[in-house]
C-alpha atoms as a PDB file:
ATOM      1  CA  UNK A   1     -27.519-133.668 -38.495  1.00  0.00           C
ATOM      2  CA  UNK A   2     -29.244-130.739 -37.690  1.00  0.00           C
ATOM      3  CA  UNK A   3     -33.161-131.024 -36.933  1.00  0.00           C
ATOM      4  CA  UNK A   4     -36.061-129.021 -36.424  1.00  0.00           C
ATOM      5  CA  UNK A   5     -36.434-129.742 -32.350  1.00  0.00           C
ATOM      6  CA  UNK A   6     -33.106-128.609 -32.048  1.00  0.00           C
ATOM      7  CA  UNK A   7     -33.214-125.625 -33.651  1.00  0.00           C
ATOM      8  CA  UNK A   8     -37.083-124.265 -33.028  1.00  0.00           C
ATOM      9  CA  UNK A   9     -38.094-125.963 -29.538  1.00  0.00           C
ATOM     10  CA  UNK A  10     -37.312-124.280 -26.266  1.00  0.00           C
ATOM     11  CA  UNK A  11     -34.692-126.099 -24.393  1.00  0.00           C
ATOM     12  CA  UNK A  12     -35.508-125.237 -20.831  1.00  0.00           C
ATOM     13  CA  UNK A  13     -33.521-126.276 -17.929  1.00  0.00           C
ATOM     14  CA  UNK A  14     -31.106-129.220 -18.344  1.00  0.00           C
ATOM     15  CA  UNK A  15     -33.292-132.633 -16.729  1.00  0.00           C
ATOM     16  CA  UNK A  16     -31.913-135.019 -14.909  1.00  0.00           C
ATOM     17  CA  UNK A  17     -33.388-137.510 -17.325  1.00  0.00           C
ATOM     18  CA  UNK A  18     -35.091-138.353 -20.584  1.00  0.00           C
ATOM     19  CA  UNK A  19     -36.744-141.101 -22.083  1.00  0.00           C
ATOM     20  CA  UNK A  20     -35.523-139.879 -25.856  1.00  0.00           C
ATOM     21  CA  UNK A  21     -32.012-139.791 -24.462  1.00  0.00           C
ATOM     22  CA  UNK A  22     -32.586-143.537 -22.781  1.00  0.00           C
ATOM     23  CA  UNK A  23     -33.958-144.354 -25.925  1.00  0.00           C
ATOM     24  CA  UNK A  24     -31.194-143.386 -28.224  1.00  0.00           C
ATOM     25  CA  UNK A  25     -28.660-145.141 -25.801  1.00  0.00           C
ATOM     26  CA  UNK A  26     -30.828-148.638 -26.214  1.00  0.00           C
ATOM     27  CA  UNK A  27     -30.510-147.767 -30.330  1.00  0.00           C
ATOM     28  CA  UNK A  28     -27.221-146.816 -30.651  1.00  0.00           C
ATOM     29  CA  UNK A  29     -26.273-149.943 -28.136  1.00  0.00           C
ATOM     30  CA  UNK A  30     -28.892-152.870 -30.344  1.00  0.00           C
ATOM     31  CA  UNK A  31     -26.611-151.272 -33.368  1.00  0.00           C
ATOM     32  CA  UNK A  32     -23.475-151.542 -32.990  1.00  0.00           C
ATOM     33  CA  UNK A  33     -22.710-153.489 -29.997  1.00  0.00           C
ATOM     34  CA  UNK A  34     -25.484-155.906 -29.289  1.00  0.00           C
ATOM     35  CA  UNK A  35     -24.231-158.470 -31.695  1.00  0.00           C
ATOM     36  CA  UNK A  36     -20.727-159.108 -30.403  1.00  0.00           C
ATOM     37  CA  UNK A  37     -19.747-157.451 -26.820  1.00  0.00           C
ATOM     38  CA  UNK A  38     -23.338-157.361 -24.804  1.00  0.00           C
ATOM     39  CA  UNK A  39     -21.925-160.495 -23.153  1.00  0.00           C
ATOM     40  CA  UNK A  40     -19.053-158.907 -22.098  1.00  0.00           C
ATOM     41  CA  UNK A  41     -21.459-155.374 -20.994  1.00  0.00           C
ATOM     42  CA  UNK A  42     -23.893-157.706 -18.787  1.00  0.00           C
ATOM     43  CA  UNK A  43     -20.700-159.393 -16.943  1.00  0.00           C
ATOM     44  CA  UNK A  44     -18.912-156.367 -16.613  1.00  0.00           C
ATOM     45  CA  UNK A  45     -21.779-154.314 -15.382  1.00  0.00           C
ATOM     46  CA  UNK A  46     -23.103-156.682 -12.628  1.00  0.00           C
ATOM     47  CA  UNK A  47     -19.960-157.515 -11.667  1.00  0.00           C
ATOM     48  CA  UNK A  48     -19.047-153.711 -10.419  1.00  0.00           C
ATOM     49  CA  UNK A  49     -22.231-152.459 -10.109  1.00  0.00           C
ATOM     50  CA  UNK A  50     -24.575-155.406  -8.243  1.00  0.00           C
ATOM     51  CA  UNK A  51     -26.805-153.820 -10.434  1.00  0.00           C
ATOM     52  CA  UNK A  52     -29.371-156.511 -12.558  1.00  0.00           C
ATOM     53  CA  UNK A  53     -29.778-156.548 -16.576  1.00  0.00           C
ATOM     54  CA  UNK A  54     -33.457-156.737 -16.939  1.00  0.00           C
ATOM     55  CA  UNK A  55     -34.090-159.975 -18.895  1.00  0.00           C
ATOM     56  CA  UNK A  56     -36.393-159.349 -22.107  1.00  0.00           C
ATOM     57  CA  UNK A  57     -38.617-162.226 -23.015  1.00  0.00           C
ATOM     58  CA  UNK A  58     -36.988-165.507 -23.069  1.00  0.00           C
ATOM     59  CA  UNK A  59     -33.184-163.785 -22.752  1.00  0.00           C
ATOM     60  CA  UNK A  60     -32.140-160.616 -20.870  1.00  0.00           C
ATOM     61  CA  UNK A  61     -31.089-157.715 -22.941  1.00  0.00           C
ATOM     62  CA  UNK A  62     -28.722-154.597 -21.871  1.00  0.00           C
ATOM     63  CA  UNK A  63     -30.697-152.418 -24.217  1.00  0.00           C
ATOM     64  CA  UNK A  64     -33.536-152.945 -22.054  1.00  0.00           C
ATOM     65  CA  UNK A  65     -31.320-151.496 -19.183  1.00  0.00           C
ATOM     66  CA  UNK A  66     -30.694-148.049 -20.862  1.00  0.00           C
ATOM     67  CA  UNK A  67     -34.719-147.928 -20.920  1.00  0.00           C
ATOM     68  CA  UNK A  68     -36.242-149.391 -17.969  1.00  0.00           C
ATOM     69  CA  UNK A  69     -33.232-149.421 -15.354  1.00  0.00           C
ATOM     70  CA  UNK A  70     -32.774-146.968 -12.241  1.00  0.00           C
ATOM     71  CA  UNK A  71     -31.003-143.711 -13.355  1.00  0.00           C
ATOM     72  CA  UNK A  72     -27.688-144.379 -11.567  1.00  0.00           C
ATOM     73  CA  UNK A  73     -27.380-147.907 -13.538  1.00  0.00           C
ATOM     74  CA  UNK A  74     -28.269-146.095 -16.963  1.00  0.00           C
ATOM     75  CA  UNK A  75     -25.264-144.335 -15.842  1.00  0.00           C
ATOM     76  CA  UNK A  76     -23.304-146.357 -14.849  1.00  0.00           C
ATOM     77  CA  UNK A  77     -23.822-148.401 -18.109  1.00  0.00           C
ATOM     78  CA  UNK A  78     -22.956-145.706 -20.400  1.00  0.00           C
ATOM     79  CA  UNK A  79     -19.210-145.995 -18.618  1.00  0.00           C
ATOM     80  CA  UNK A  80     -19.371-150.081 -18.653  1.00  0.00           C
ATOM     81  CA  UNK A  81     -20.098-149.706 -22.464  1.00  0.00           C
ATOM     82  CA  UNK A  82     -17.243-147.928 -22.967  1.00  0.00           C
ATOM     83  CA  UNK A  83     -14.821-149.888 -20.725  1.00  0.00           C
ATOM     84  CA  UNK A  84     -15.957-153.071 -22.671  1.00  0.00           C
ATOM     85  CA  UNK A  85     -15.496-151.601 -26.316  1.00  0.00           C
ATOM     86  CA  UNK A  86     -12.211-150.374 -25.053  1.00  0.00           C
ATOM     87  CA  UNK A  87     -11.303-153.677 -23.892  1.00  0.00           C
ATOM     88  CA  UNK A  88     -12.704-155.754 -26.558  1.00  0.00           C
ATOM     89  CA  UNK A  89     -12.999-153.621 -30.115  1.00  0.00           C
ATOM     90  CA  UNK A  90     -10.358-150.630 -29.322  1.00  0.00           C
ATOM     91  CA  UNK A  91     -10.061-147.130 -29.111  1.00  0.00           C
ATOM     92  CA  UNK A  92     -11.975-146.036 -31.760  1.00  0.00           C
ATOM     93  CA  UNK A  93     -14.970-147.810 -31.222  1.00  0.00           C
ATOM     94  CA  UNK A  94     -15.295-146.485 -27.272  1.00  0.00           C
ATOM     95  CA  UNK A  95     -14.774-143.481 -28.994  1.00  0.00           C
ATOM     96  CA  UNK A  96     -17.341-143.644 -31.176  1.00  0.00           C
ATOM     97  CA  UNK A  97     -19.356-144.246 -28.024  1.00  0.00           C
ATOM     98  CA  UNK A  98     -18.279-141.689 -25.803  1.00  0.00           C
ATOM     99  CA  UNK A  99     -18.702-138.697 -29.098  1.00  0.00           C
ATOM    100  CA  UNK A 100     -22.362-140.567 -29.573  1.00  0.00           C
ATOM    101  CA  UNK A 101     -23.737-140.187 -25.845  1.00  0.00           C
ATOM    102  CA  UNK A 102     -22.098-137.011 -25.060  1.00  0.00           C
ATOM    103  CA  UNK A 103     -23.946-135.519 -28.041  1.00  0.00           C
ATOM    104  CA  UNK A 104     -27.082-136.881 -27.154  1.00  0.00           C
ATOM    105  CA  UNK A 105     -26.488-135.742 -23.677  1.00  0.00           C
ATOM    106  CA  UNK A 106     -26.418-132.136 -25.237  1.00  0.00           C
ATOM    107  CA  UNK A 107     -29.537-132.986 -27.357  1.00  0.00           C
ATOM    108  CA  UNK A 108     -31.186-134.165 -25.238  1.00  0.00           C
ATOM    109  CA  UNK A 109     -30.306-131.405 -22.820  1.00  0.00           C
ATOM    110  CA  UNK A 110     -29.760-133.707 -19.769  1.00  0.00           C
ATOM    111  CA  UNK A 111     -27.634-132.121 -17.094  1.00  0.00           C
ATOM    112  CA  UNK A 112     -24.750-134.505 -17.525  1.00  0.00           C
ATOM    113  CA  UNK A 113     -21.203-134.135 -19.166  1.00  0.00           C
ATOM    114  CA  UNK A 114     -18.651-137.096 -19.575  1.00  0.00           C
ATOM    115  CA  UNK A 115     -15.412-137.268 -18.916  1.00  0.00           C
ATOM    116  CA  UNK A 116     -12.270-138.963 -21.109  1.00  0.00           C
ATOM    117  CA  UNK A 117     -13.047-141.833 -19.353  1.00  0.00           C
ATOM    118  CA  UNK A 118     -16.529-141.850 -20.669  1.00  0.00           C
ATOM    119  CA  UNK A 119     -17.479-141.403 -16.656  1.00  0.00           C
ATOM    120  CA  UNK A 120     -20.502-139.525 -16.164  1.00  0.00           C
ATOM    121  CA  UNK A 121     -20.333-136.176 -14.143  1.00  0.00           C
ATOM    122  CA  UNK A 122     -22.909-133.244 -12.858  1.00  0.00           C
ATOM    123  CA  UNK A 123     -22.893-130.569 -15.713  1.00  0.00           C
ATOM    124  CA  UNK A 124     -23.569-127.061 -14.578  1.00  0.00           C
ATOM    125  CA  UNK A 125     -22.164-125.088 -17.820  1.00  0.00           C
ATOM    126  CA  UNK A 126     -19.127-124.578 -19.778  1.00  0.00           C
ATOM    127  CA  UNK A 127     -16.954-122.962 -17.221  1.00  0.00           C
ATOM    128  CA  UNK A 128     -17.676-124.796 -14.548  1.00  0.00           C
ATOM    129  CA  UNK A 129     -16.335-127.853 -16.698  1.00  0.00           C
ATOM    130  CA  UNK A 130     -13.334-125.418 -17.590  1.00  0.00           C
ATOM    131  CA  UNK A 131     -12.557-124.863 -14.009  1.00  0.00           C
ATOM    132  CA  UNK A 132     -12.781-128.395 -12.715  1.00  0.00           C
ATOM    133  CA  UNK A 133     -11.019-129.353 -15.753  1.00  0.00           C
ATOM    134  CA  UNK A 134      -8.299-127.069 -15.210  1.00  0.00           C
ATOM    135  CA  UNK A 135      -7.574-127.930 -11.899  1.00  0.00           C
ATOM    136  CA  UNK A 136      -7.401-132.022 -12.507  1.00  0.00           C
ATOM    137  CA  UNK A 137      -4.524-131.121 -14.712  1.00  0.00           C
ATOM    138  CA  UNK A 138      -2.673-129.097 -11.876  1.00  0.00           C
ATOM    139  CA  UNK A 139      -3.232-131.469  -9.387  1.00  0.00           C
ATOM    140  CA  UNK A 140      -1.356-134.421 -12.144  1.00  0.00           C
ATOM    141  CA  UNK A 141       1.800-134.191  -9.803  1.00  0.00           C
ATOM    142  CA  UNK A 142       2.501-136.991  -7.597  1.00  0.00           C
ATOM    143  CA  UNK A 143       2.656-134.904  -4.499  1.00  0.00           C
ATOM    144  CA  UNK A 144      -0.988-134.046  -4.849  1.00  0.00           C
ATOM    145  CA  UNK A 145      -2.408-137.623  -3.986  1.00  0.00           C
ATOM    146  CA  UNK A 146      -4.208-136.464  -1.213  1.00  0.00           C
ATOM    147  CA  UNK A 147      -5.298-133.490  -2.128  1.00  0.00           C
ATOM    148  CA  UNK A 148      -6.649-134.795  -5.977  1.00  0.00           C
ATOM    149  CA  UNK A 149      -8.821-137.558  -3.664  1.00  0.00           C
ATOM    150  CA  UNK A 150     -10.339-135.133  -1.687  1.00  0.00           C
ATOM    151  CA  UNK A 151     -11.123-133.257  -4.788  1.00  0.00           C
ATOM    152  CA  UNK A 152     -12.564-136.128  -6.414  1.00  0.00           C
ATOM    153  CA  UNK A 153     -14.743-137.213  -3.713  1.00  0.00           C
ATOM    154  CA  UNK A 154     -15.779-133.467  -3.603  1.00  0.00           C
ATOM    155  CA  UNK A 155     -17.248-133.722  -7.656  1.00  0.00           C
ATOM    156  CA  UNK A 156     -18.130-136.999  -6.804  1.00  0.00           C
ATOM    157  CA  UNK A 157     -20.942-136.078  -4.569  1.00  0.00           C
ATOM    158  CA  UNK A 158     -21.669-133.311  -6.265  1.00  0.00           C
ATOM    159  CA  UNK A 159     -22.495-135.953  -9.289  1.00  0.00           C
ATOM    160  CA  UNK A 160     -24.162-138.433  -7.326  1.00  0.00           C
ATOM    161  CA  UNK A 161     -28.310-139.380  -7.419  1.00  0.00           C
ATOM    162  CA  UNK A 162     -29.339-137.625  -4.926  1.00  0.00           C
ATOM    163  CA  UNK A 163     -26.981-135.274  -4.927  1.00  0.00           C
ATOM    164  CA  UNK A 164     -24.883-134.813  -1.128  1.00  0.00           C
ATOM    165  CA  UNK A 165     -23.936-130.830  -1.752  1.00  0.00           C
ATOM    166  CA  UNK A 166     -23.219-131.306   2.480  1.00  0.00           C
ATOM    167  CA  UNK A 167     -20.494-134.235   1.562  1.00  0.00           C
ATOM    168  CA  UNK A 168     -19.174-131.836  -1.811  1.00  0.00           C
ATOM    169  CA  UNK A 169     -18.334-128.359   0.415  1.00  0.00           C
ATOM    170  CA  UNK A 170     -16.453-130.935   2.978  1.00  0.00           C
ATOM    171  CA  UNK A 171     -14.804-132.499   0.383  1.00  0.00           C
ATOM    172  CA  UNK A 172     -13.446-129.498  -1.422  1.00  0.00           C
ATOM    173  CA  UNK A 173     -12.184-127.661   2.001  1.00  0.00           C
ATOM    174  CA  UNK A 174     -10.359-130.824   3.260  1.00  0.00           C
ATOM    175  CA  UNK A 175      -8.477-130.504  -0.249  1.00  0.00           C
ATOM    176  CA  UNK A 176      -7.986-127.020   0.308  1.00  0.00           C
ATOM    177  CA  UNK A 177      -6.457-127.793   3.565  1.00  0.00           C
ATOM    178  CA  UNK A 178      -4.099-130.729   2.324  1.00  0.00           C
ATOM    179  CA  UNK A 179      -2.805-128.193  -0.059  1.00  0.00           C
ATOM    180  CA  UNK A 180      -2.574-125.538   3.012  1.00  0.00           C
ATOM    181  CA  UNK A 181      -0.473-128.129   4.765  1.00  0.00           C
ATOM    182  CA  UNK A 182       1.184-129.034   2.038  1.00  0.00           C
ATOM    183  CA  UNK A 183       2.617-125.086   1.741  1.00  0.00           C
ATOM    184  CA  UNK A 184       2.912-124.516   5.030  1.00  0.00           C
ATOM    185  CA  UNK A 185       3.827-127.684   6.903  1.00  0.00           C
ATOM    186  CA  UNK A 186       2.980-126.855  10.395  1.00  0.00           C
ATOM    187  CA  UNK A 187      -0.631-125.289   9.929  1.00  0.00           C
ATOM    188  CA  UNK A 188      -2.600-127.393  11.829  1.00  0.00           C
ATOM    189  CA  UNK A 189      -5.713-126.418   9.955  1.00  0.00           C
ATOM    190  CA  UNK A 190      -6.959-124.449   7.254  1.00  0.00           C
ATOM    191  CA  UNK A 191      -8.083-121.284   9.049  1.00  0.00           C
ATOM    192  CA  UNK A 192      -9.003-117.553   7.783  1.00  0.00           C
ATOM    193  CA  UNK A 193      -5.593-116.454   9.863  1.00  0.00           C
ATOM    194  CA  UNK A 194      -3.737-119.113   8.023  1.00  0.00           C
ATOM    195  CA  UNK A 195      -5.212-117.590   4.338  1.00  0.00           C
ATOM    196  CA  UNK A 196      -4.566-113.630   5.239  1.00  0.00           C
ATOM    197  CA  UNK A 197      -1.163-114.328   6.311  1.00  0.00           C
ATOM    198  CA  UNK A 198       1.162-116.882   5.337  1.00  0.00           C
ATOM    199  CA  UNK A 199      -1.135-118.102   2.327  1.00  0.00           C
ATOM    200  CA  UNK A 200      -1.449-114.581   1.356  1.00  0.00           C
ATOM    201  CA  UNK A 201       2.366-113.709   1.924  1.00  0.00           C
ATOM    202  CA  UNK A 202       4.013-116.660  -0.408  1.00  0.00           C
ATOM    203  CA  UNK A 203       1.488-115.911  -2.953  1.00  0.00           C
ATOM    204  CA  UNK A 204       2.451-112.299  -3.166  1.00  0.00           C
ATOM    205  CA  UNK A 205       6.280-113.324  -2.839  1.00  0.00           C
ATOM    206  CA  UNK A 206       5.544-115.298  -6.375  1.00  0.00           C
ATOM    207  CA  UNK A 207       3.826-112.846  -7.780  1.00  0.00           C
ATOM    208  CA  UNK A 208       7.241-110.520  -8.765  1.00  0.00           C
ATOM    209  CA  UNK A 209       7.644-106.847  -8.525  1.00  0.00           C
ATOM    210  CA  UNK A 210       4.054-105.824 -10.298  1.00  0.00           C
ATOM    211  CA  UNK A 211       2.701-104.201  -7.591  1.00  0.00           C
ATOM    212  CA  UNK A 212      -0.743-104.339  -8.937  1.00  0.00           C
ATOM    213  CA  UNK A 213      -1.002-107.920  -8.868  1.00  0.00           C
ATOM    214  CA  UNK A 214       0.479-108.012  -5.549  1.00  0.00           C
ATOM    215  CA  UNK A 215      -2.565-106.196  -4.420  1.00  0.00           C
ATOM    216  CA  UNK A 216      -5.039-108.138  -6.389  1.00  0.00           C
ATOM    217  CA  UNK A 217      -3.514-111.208  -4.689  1.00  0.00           C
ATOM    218  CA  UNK A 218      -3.396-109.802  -1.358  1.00  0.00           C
ATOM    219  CA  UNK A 219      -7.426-109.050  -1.449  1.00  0.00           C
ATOM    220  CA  UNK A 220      -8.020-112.049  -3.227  1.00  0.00           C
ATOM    221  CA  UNK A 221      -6.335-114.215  -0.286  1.00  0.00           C
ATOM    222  CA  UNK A 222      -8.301-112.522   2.059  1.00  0.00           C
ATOM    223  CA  UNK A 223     -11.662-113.134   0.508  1.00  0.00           C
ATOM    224  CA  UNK A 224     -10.147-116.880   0.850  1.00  0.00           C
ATOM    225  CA  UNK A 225     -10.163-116.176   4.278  1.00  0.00           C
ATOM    226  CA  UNK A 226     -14.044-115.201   4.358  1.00  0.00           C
ATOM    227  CA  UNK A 227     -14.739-118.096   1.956  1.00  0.00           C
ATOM    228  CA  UNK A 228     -13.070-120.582   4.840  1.00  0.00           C
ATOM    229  CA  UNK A 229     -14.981-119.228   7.636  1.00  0.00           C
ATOM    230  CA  UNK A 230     -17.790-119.788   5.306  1.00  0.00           C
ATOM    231  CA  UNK A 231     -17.361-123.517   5.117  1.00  0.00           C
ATOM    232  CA  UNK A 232     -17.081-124.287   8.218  1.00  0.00           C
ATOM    233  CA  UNK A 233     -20.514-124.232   8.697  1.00  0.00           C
ATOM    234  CA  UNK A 234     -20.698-127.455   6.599  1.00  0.00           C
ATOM    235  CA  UNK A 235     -17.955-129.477   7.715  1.00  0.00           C
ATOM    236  CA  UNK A 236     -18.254-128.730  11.340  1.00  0.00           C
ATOM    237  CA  UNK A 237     -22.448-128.475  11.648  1.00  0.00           C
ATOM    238  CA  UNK A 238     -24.233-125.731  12.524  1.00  0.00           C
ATOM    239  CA  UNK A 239     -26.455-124.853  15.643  1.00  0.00           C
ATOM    240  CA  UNK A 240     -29.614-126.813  16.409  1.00  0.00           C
ATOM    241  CA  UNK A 241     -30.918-129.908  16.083  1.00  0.00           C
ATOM    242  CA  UNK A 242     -31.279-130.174  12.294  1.00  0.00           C
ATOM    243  CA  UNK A 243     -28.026-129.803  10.245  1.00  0.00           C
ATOM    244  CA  UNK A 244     -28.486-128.078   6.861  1.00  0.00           C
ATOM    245  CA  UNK A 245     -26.900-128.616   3.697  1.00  0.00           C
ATOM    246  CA  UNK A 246     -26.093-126.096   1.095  1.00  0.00           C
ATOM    247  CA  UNK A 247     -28.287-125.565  -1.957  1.00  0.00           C
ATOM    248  CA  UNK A 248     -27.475-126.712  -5.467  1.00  0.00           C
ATOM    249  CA  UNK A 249     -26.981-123.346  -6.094  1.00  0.00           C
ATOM    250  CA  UNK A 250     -24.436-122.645  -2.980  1.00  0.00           C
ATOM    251  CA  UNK A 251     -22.867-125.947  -3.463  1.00  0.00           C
ATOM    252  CA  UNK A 252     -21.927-125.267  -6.827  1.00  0.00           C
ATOM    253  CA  UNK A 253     -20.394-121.641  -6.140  1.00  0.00           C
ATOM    254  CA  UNK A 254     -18.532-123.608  -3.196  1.00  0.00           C
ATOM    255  CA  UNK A 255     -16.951-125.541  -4.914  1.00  0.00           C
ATOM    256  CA  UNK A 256     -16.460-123.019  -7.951  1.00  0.00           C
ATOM    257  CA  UNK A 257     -14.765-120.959  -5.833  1.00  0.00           C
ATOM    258  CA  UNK A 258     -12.502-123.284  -3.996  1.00  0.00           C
ATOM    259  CA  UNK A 259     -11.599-125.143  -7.219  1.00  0.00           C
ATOM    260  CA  UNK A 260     -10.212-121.735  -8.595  1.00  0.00           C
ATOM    261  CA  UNK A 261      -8.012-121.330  -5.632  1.00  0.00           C
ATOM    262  CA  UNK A 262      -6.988-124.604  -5.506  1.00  0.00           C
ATOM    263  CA  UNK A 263      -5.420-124.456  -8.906  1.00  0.00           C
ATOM    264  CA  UNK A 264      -4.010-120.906  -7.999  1.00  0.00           C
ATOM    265  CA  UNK A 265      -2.690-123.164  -4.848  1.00  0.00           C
ATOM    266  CA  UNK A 266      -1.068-125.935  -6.549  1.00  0.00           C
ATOM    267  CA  UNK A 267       0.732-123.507  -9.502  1.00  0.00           C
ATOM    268  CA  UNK A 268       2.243-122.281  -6.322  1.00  0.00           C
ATOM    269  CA  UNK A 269       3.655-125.298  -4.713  1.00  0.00           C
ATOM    270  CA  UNK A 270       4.760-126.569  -8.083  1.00  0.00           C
ATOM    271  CA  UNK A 271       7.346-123.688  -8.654  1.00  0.00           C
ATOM    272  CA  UNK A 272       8.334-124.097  -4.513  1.00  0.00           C
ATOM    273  CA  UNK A 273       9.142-127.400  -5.606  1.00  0.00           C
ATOM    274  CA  UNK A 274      10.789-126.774  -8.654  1.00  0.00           C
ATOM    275  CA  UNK A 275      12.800-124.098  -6.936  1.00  0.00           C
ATOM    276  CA  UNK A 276      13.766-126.549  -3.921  1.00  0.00           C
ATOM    277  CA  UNK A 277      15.545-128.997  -6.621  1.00  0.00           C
END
């Protein structure tokens, strides 16, 4: 249903929040779940958060939460909601959900995207969510336990209120370096050396006989290098008394970066493997 706000007002930045998007959570939640699964909401959602429905005059009333409530428990609710509905009423109706709060995130124009799991993340734009997207479904294979956690935790921060952009760059070079390890068993570390040479040799060995992607790869590898060197700065401090964490800005191209060759990464150690058998 197209309106005149969203086709004549300037939309601006994304916000972090929005009293028109709390509200339409609150409607859509007093319509079509209120009546037979807030029970099961409230439980759920004080159960795993510790967080507190607000109580509304002689009662308490989830609703309330999605209007008056700390931003991480609005949050937090809109995944809780889903769970429940899942749980209680079935795929389609935490479906219905999910479709109904992503679109009001866009609406709205709140900086937020949700997952299949209806699990709220950062939104930065449409390839960023390609990219991090992308590389979830390379890292599927059981192998990549360790390296999918560190990748999580690294979005994770990323997402959370404030957001730790220090906590995000460590995240995404220790899964970098799991992956490192992972192709080359006795690297101790993830190091520029370890990028321009052995990285950057079994790349190029996959790569076949084109010779211009062998040199695309081979440059690419070494700005890998660079881009490790880099990030050391945040997992390992920097001089002085103060240590200084990236920028949205920097964060995001941190992890943009190393997401990209992380995928590359894995597509790599997936055809070792499947050679190996």
């Amino acid at each position: 249903m197209e309106r005149f706000s969203q086709l004549y007002l300037e939309r601006g930045e994304p916000t972090s929040d929005s009293v028109r998007f709390r509200r339409r959570l609150a409607a859509y939640f007093g319509e079509y779940v209120i009546e037979t699964h807030s029970f099961y909401c409230r439980q759920l959602f004080e159960r795993e958060t510790g967080g507190k429905v607000p109580r509304y005059g002689s009662g308490w009333s989830f609703p309330e939460l999605f209007k008056s409530s700390e931003l991480r428990d609005v949050l937090d609710a809109i995944t809780i909601t889903f769970r429940t509905l899942h749980t209680y009423k079935g795929v389609e109706s935490a479906t219905r959900w999910r479709e109904f709060v992503s679109r009001a995130m866009r609406e709205e124009n709140v900086g937020y995207s949700l997952d299949d799991k209806c699990v709220v993340h950062f939104y930065v734009d449409q390839e960023f969510e390609r990219n991090r997207a992308a590389a979830v479904a390379a890292l599927d294979a059981p192998q990549f336990g360790g390296v999918r956690a560190a990748f999580d935790d690294a979005y994770r921060h990323l997402d959370a209120d404030p957001r730790d952009t220090k906590a995000a760059a460590r995240s995404i070079f220790e899964a970098l370096e799991i992956m490192a390890k992972l192709i080359v068993p006795d690297a101790p570390r993830l190091t520029r050396n370890l990028c321009v040479q052995k990285l950057r040799e079994a790349c190029i060995s996959a790569a076949g006989v084109d010779t211009t992607e062998q040199r695309v790869l081979g440059d690419l590898f070494t700005s890998l290098g660079y881009w490790v060197d880099g990030v050391h700065d945040y997992r390992h401090g920097q001089p002085g008394h103060e240590s200084v964490a990236p920028s949205e800005q920097t964060a995001v191209l941190i992890l943009s970066t190393g997401t990209a060759y992380l995928r590359e990464l894995a597509s790599l150690q997936l055809r070792r493997s499947a050679e190996a058998l």
